[in-house]
N, C-alpha and C. Protein backbone atom coordinates (compact mmCIF):
# COMPACT_ATOMS: atom_id res chain seq x y z
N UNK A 1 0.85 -1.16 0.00
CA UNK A 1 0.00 0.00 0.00
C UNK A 1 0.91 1.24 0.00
N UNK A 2 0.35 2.03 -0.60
CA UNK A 2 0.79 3.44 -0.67
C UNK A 2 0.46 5.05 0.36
N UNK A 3 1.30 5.54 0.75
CA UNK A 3 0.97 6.41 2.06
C UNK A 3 -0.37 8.00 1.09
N UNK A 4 -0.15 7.65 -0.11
CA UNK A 4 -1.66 8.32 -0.93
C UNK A 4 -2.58 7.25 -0.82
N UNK A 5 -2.82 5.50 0.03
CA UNK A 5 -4.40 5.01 0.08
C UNK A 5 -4.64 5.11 1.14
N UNK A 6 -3.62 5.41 2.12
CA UNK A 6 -4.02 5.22 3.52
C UNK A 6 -4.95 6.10 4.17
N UNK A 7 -6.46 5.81 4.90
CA UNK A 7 -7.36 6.50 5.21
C UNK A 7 -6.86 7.66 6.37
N UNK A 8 -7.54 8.41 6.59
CA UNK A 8 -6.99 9.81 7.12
C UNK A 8 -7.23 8.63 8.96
N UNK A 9 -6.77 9.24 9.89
CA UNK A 9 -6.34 9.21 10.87
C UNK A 9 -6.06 8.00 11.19
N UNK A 10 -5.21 7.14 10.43
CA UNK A 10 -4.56 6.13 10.80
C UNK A 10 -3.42 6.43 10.83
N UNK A 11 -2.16 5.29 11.26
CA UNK A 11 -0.54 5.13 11.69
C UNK A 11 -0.74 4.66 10.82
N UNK A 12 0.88 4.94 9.88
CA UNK A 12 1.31 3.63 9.56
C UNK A 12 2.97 3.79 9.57
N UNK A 13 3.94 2.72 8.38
CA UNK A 13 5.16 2.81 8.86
C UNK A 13 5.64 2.76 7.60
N UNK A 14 6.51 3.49 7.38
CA UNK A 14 7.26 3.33 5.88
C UNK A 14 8.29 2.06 5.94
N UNK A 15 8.12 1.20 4.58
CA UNK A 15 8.44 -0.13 4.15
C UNK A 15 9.57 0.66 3.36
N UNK A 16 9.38 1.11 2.57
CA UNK A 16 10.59 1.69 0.79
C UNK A 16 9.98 2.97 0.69
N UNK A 17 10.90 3.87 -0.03
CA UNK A 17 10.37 4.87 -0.50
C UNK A 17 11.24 4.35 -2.55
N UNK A 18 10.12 4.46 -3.14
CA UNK A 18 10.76 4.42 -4.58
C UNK A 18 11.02 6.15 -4.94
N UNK A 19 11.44 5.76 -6.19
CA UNK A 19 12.24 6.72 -6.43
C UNK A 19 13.57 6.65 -6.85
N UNK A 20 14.73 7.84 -7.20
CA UNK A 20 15.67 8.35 -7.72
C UNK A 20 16.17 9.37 -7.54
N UNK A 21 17.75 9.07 -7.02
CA UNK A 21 18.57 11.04 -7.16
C UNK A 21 17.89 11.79 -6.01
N UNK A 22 17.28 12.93 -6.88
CA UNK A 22 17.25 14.06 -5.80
C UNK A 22 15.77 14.25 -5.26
N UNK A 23 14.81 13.50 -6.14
CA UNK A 23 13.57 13.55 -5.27
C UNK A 23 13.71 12.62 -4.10
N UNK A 24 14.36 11.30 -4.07
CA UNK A 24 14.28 10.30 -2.56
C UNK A 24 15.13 11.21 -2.05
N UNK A 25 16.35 11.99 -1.95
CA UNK A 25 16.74 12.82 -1.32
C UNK A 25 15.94 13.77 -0.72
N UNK A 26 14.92 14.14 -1.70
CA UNK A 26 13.87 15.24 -0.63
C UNK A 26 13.17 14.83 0.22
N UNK A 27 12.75 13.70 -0.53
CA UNK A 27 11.31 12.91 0.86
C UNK A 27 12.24 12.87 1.92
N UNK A 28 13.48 12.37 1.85
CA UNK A 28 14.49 11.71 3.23
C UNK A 28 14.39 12.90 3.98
N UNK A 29 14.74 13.80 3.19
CA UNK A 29 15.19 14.87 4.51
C UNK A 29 13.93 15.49 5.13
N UNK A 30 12.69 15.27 4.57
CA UNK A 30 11.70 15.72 5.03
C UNK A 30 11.29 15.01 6.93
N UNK A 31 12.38 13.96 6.91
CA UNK A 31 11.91 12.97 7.91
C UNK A 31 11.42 11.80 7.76
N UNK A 32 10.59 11.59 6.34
CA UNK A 32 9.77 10.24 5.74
C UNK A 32 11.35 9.34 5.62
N UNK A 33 11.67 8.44 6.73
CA UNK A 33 12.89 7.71 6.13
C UNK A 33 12.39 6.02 6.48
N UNK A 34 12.97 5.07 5.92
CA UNK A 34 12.64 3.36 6.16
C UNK A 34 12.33 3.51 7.74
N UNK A 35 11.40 2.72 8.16
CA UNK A 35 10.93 2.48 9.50
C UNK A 35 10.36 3.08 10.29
N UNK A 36 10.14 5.19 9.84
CA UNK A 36 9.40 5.62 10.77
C UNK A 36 8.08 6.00 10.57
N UNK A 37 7.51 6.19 11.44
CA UNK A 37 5.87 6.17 11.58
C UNK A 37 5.33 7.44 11.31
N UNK A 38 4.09 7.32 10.80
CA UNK A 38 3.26 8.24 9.82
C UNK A 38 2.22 8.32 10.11
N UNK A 39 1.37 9.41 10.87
CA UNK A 39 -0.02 9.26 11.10
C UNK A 39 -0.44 10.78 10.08
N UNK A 40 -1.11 10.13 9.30
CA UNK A 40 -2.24 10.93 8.37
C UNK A 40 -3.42 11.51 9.31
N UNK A 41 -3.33 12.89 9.09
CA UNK A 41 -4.07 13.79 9.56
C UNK A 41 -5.22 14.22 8.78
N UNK A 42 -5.13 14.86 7.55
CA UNK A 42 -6.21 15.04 6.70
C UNK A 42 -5.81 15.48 5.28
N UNK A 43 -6.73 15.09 4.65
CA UNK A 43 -6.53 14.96 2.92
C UNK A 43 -7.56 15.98 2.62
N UNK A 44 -7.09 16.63 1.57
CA UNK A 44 -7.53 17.54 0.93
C UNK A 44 -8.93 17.32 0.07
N UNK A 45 -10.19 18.20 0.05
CA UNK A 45 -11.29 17.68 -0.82
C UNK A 45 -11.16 16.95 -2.12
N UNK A 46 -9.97 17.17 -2.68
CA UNK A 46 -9.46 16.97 -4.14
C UNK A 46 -8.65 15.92 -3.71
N UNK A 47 -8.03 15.61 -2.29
CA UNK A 47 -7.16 14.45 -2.50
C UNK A 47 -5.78 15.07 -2.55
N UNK A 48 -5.37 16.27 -2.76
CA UNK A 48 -3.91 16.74 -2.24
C UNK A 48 -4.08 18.08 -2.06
N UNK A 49 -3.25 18.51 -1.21
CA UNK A 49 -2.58 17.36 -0.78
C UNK A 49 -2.77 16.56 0.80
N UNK A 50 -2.03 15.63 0.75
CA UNK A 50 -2.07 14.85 1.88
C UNK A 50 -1.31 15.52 3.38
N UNK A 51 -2.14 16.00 4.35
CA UNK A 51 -1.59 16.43 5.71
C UNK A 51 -1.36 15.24 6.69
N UNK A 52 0.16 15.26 7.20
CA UNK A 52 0.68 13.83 7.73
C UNK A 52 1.72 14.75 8.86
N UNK A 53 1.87 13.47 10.11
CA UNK A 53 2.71 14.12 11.29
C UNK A 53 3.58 13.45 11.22
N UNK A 54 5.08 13.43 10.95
CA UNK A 54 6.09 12.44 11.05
C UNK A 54 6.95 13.23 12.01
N UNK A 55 7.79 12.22 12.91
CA UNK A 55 9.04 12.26 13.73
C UNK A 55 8.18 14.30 14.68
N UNK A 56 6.98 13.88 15.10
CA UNK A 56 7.06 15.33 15.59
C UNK A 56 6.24 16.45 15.08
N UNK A 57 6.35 16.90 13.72
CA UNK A 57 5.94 17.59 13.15
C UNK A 57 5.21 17.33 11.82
N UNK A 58 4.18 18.82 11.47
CA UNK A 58 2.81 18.44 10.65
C UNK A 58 3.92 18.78 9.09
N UNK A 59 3.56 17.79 7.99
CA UNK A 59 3.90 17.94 6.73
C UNK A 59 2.69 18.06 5.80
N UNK A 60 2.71 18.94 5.09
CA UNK A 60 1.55 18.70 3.92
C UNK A 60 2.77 17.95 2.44
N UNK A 61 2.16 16.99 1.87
CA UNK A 61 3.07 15.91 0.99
C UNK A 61 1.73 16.03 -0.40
N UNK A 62 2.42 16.25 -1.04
CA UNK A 62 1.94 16.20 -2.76
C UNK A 62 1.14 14.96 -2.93
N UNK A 63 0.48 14.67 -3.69
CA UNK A 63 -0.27 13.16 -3.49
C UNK A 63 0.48 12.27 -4.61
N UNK A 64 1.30 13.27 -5.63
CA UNK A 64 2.38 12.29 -6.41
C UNK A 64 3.65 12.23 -5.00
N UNK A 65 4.17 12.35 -4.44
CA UNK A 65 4.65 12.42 -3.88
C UNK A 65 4.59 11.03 -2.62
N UNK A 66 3.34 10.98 -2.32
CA UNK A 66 3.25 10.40 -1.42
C UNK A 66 2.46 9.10 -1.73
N UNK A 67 2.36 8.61 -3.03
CA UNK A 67 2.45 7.25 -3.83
C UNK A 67 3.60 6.96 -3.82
N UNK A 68 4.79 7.63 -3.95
CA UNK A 68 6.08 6.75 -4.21
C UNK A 68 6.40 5.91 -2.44
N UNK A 69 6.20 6.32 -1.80
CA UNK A 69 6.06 6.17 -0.15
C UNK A 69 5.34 4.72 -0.03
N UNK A 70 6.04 3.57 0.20
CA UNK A 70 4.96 2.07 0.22
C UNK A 70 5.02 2.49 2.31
N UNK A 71 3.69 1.13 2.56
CA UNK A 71 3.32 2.08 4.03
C UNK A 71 2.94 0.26 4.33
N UNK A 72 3.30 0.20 5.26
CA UNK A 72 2.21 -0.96 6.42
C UNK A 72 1.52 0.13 7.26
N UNK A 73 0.49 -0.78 7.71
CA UNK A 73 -0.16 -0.24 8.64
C UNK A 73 0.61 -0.70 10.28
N UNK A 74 0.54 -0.27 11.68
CA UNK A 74 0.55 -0.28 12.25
C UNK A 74 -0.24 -1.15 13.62
């Protein structure tokens, strides 16, 4: 599953982030890195973008963005 199907106020945990170069470089530094936890806050009427709390703090994430992101649930 992808952290764009996951329903709004659930956890979950990043498995992989796909990707290349300098975009997995951006997600990384955003905090989205292998193993840490992700609770989705709220999605946009349109679906992006996606509002998510990682390591602490609130991120709003592109909804292309946050398909490349594979997720377990918690």
């Amino acid at each position: 599953m992808t952290l764009r199907e996951v329903p709004v106020h659930t956890t979950v945990k990043v498995v992989k982030i796909n990707g290349e170069g300098a975009f997995r470089r951006r997600i990384m530094d955003m905090g989205i890195t292998k193993n840490s936890e992700i609770y989705v806050r709220k999605v946009a009427p349109l679906g992006d973008p996606v509002e998510i709390t990682v390591r602490g703090y609130e991120l709003s994430l592109r909804r292309d963005d946050a398909e490349s992101v594979e997720v377990v649930t918690v």
